[in-house]
PDB file of N, CA and C in Angstrom:
ATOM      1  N   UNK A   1       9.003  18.583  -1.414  1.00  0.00           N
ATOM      2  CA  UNK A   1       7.986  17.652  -0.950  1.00  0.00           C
ATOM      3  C   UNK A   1       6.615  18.273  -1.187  1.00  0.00           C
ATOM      4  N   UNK A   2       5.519  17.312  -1.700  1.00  0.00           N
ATOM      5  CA  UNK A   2       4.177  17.966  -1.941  1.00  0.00           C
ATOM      6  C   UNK A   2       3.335  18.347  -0.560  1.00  0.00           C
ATOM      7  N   UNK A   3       2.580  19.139  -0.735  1.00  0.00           N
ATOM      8  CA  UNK A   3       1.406  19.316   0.471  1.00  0.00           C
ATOM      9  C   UNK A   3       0.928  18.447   0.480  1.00  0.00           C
ATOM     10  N   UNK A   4      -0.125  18.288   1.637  1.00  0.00           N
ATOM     11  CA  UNK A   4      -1.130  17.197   1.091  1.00  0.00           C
ATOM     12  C   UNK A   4      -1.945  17.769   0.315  1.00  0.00           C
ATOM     13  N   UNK A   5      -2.577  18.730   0.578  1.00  0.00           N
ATOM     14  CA  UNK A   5      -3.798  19.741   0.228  1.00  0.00           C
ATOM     15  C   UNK A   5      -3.355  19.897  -1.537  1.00  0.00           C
ATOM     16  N   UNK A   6      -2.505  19.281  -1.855  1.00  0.00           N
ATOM     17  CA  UNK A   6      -2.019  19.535  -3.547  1.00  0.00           C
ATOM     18  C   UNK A   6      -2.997  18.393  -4.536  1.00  0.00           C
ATOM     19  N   UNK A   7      -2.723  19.005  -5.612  1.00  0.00           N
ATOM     20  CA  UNK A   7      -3.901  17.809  -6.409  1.00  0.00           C
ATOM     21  C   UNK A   7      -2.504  17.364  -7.807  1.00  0.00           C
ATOM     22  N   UNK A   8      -3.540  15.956  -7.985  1.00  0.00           N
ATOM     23  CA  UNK A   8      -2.542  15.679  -9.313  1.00  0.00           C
ATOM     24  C   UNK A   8      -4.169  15.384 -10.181  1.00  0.00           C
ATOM     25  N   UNK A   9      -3.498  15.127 -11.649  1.00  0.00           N
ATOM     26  CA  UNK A   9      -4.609  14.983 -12.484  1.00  0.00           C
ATOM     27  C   UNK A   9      -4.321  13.673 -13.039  1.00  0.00           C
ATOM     28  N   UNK A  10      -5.771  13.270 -12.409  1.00  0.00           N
ATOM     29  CA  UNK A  10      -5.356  11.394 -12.764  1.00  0.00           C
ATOM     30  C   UNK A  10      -5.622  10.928 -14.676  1.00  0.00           C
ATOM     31  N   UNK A  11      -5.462  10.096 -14.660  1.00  0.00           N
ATOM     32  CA  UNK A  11      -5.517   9.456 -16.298  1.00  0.00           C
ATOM     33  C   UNK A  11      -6.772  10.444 -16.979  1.00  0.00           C
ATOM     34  N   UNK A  12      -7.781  10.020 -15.998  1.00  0.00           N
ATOM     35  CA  UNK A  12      -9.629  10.328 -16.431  1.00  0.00           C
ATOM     36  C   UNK A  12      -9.372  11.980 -16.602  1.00  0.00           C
ATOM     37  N   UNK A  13      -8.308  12.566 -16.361  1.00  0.00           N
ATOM     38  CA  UNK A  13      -8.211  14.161 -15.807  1.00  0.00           C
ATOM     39  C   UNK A  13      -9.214  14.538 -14.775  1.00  0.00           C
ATOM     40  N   UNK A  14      -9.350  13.797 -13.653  1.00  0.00           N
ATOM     41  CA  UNK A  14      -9.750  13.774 -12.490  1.00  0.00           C
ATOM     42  C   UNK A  14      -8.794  14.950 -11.576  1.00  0.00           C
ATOM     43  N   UNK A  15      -9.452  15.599 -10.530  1.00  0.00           N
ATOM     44  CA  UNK A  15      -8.260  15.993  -9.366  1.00  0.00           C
ATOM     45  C   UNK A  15      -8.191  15.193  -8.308  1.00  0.00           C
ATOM     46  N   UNK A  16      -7.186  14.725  -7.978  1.00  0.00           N
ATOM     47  CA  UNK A  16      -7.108  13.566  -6.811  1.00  0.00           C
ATOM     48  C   UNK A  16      -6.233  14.381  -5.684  1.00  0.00           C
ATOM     49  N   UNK A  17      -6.533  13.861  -4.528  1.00  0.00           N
ATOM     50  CA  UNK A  17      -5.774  14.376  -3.769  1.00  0.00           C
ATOM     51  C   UNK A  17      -4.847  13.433  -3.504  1.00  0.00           C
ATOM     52  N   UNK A  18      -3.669  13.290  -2.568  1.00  0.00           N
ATOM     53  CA  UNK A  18      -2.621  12.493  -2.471  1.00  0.00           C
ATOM     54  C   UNK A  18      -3.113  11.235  -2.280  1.00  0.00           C
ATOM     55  N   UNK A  19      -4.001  10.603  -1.309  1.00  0.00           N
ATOM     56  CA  UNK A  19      -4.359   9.243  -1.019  1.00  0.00           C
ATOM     57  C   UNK A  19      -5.216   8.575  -2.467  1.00  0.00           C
ATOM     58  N   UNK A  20      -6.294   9.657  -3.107  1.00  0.00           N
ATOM     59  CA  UNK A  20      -6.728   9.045  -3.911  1.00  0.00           C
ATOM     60  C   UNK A  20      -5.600   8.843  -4.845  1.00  0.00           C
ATOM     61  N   UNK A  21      -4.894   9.866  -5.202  1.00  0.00           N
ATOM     62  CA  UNK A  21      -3.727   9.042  -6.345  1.00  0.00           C
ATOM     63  C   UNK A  21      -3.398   7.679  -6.009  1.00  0.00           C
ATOM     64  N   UNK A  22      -2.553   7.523  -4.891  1.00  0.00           N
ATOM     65  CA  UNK A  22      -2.650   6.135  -3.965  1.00  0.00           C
ATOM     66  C   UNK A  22      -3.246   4.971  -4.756  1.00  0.00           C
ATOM     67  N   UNK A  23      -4.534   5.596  -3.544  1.00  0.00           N
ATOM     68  CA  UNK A  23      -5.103   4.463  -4.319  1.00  0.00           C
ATOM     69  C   UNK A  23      -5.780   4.062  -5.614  1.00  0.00           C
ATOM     70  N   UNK A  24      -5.956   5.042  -6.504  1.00  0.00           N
ATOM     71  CA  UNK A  24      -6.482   4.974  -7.638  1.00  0.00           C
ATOM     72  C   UNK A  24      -5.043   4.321  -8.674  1.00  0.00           C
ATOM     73  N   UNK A  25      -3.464   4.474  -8.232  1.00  0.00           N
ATOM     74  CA  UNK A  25      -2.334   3.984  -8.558  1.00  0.00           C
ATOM     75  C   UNK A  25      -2.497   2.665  -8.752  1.00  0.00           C
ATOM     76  N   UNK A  26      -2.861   2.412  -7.204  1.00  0.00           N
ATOM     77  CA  UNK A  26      -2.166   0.724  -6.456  1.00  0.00           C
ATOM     78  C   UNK A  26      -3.767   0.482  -7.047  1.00  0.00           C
ATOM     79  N   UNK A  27      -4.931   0.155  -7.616  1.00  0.00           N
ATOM     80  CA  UNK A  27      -5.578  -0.180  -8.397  1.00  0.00           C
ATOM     81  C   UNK A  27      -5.566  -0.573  -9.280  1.00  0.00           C
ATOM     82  N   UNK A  28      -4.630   0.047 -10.649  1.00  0.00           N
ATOM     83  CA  UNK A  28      -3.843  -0.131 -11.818  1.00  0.00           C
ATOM     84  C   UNK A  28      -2.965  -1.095 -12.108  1.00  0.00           C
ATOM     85  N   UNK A  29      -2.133  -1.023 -10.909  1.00  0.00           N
ATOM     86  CA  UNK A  29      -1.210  -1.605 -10.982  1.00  0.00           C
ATOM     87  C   UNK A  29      -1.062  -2.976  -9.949  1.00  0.00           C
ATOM     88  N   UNK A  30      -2.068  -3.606  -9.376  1.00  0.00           N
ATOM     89  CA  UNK A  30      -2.076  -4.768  -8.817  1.00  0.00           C
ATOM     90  C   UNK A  30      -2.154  -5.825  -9.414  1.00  0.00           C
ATOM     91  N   UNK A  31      -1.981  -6.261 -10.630  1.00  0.00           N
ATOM     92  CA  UNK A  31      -1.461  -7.525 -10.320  1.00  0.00           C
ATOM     93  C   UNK A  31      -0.088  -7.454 -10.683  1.00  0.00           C
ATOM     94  N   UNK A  32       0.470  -6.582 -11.040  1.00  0.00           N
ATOM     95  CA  UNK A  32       2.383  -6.511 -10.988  1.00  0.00           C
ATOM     96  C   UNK A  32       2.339  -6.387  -8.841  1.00  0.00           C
ATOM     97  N   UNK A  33       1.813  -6.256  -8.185  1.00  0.00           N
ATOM     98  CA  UNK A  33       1.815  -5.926  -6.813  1.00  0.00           C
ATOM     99  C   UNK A  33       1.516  -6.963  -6.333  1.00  0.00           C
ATOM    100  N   UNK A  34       0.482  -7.803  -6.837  1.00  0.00           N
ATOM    101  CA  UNK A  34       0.229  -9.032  -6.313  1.00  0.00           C
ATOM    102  C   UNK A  34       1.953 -10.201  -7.006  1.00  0.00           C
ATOM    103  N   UNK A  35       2.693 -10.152  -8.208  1.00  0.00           N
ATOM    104  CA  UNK A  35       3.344 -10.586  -8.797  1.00  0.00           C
ATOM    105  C   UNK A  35       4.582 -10.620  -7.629  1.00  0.00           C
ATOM    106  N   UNK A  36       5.108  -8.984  -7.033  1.00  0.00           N
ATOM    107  CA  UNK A  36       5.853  -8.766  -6.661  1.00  0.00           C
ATOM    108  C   UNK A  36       6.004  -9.387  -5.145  1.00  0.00           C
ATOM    109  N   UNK A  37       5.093  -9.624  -4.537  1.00  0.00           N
ATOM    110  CA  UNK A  37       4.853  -9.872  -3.043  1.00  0.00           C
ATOM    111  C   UNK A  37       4.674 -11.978  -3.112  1.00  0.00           C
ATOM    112  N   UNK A  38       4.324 -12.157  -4.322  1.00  0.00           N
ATOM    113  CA  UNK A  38       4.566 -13.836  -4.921  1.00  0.00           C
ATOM    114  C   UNK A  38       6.266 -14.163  -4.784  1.00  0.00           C
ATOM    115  N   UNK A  39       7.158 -13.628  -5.352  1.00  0.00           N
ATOM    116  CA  UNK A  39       8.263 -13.426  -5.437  1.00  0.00           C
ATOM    117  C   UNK A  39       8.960 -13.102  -4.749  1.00  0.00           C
ATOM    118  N   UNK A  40       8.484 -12.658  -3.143  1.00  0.00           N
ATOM    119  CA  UNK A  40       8.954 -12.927  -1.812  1.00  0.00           C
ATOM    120  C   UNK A  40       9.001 -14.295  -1.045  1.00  0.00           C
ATOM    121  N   UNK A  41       8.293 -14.835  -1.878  1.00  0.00           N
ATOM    122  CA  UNK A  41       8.307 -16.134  -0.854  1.00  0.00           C
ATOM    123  C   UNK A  41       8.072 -16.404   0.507  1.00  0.00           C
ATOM    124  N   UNK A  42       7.062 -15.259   0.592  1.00  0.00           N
ATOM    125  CA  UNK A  42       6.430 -15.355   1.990  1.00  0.00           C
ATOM    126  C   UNK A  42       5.840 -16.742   2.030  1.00  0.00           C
ATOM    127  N   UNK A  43       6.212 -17.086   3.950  1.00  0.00           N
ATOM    128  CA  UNK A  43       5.603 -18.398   4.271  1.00  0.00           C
ATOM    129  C   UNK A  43       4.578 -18.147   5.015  1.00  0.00           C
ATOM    130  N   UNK A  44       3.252 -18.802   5.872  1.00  0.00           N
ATOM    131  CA  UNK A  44       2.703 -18.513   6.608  1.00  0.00           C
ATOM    132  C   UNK A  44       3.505 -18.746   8.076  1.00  0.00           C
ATOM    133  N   UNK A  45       3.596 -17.928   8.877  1.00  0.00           N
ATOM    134  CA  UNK A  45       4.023 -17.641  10.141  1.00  0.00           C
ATOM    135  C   UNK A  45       5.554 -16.782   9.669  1.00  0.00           C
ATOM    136  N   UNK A  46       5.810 -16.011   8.749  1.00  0.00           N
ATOM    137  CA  UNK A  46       6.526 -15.456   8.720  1.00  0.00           C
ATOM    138  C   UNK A  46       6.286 -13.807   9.631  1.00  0.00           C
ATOM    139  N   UNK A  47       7.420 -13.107   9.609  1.00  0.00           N
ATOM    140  CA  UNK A  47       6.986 -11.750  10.247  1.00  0.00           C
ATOM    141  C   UNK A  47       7.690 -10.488   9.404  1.00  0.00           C
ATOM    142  N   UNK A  48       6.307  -9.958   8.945  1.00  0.00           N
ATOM    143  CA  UNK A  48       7.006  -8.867   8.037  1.00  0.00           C
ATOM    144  C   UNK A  48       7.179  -7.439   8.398  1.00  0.00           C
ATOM    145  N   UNK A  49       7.447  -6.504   8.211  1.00  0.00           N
ATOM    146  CA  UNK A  49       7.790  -5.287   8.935  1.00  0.00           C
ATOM    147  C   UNK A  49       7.691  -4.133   7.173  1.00  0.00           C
ATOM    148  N   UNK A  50       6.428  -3.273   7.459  1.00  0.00           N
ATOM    149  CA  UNK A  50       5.981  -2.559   5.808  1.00  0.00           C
ATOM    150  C   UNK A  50       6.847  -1.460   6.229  1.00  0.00           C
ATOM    151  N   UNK A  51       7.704  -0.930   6.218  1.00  0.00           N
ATOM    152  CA  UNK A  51       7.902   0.663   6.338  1.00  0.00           C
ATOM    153  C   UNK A  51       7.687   1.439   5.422  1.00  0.00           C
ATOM    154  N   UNK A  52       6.963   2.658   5.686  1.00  0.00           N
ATOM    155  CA  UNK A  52       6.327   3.814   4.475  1.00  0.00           C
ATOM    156  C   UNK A  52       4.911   3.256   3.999  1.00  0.00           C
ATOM    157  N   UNK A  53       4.533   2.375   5.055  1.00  0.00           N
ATOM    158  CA  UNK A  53       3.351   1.894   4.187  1.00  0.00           C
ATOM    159  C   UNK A  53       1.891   2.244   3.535  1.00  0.00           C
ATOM    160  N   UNK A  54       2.098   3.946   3.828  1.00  0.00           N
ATOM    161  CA  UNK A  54       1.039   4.834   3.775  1.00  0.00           C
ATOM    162  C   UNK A  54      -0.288   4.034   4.430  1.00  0.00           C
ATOM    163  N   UNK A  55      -1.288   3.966   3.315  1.00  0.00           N
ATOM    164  CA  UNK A  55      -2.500   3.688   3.785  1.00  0.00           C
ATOM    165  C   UNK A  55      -2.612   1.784   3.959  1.00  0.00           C
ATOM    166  N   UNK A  56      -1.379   1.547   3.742  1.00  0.00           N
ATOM    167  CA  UNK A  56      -1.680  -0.257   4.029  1.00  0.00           C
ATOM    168  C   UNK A  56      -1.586  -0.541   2.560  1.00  0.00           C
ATOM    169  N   UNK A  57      -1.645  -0.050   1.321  1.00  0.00           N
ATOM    170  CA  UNK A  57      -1.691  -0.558  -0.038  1.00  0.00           C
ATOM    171  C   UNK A  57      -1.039  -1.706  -0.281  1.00  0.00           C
ATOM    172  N   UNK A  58       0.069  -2.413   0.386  1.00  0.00           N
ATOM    173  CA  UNK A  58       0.648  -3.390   0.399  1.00  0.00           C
ATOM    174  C   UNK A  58       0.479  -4.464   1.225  1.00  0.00           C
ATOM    175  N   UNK A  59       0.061  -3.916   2.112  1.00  0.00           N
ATOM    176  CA  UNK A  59       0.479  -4.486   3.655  1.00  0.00           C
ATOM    177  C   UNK A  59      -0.920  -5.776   3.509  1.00  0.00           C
ATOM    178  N   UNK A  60      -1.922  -6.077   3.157  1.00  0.00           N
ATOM    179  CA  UNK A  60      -3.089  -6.755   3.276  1.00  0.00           C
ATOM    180  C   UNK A  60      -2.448  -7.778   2.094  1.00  0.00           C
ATOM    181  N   UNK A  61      -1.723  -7.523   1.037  1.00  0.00           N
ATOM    182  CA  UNK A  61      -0.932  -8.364  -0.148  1.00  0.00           C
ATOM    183  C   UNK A  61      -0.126  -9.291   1.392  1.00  0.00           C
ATOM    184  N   UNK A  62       0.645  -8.428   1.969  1.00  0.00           N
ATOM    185  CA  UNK A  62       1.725  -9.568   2.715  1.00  0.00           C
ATOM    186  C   UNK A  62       1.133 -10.002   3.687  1.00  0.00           C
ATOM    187  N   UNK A  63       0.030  -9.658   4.015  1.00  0.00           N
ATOM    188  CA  UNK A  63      -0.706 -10.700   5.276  1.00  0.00           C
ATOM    189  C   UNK A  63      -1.579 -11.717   4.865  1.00  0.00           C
ATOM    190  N   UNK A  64      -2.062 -11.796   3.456  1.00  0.00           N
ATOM    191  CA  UNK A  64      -2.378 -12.755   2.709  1.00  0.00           C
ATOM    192  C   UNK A  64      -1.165 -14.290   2.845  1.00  0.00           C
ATOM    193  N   UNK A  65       0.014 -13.778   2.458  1.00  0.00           N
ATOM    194  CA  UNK A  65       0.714 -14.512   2.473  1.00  0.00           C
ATOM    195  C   UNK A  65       1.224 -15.172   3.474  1.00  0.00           C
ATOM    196  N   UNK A  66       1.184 -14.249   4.697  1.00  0.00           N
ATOM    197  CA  UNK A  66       1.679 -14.921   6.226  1.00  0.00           C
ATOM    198  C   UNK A  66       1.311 -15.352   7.014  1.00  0.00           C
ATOM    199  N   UNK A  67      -0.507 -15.523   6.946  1.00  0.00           N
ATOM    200  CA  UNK A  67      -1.413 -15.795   7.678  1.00  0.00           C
ATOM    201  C   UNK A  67      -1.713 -17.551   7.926  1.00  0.00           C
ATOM    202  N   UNK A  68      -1.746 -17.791   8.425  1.00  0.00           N
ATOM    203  CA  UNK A  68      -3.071 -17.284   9.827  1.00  0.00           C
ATOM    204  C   UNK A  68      -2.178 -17.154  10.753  1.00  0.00           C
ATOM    205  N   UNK A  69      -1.161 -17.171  10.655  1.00  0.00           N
ATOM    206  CA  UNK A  69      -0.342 -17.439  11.924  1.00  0.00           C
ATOM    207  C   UNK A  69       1.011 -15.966  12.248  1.00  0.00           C
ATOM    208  N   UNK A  70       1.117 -15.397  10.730  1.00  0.00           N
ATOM    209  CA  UNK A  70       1.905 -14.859  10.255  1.00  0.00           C
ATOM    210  C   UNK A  70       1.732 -13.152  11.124  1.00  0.00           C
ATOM    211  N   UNK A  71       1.916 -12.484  10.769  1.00  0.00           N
ATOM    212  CA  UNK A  71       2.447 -10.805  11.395  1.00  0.00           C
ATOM    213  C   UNK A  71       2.728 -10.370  10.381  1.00  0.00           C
ATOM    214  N   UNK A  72       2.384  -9.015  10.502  1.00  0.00           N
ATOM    215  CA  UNK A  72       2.762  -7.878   9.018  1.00  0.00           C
ATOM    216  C   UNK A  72       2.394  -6.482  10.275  1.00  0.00           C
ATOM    217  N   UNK A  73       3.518  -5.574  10.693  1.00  0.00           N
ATOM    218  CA  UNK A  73       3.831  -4.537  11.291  1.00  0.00           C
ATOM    219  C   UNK A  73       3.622  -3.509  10.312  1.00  0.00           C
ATOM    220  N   UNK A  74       2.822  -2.743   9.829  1.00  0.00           N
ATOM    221  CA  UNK A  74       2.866  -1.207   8.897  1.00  0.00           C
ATOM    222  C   UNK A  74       3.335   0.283   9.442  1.00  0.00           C
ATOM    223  N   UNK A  75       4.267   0.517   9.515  1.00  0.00           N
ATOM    224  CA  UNK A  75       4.665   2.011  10.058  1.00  0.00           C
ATOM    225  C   UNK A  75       4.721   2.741   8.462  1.00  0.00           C
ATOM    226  N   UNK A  76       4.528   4.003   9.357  1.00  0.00           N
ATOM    227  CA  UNK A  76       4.304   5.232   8.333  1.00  0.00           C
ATOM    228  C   UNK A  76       4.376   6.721   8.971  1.00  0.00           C
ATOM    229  N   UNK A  77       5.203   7.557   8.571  1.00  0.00           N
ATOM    230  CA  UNK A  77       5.196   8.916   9.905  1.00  0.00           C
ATOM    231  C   UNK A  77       4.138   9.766   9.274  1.00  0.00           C
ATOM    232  N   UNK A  78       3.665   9.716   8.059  1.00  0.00           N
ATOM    233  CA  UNK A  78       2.751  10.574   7.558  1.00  0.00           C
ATOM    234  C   UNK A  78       0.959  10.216   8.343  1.00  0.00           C
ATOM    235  N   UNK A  79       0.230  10.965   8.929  1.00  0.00           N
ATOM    236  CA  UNK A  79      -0.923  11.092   9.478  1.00  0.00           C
ATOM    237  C   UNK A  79      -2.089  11.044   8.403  1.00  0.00           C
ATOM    238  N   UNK A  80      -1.497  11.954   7.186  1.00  0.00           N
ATOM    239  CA  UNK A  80      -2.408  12.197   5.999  1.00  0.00           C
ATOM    240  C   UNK A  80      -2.476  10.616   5.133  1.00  0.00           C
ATOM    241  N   UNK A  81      -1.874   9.451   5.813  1.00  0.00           N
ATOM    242  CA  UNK A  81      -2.305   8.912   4.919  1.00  0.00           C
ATOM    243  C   UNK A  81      -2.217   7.538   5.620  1.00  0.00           C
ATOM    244  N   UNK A  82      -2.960   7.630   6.964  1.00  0.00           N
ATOM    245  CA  UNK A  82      -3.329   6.667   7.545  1.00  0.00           C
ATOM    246  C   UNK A  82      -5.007   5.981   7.313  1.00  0.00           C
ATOM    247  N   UNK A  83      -4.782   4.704   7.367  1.00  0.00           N
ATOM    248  CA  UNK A  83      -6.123   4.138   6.352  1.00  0.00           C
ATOM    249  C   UNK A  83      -6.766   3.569   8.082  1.00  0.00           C
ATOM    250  N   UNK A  84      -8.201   3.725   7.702  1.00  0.00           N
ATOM    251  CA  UNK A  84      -8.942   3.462   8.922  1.00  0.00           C
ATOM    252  C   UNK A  84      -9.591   1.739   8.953  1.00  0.00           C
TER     253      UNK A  84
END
């Protein structure tokens, strides 16, 4: 398992730390993310439950879909990658 304190080297050969990979990832790759969460067939007033959801990268995709009425729960045991 990585530290957090570890770096990866993004496309740009950037050093990112774990969240920026994250999110500099789920950037790239959103509209296959927006595609994938279409293909749930979320309704509004549904209730979704994210587990691992790190910083929420998903979780605002499925409350789009469930709202106004809808619920989206995000758990995550990691601290390092709780989004404010």
């Amino acid at each position: 398992m990585l530290e957090t304190n570890q770096y990866f080297k993004g496309e740009k050969g950037l050093e990112l730390t774990n969240v920026e990979w994250l999110l500099d990832h789920h950037k790239t790759k959103l509209q296959e993310r927006r595609k994938t969460v279409d293909e749930l067939n979320l309704k509004p007033g549904d209730v979704v439950l994210d587990l691992g959801c790190g910083p929420g990268l998903w979780t605002h995709l499925l409350a789009e879909k469930v709202k106004p009425n809808g619920r989206v729960v995000g758990l995550d045991f990691s601290p390092d990658l709780k989004s404010d």
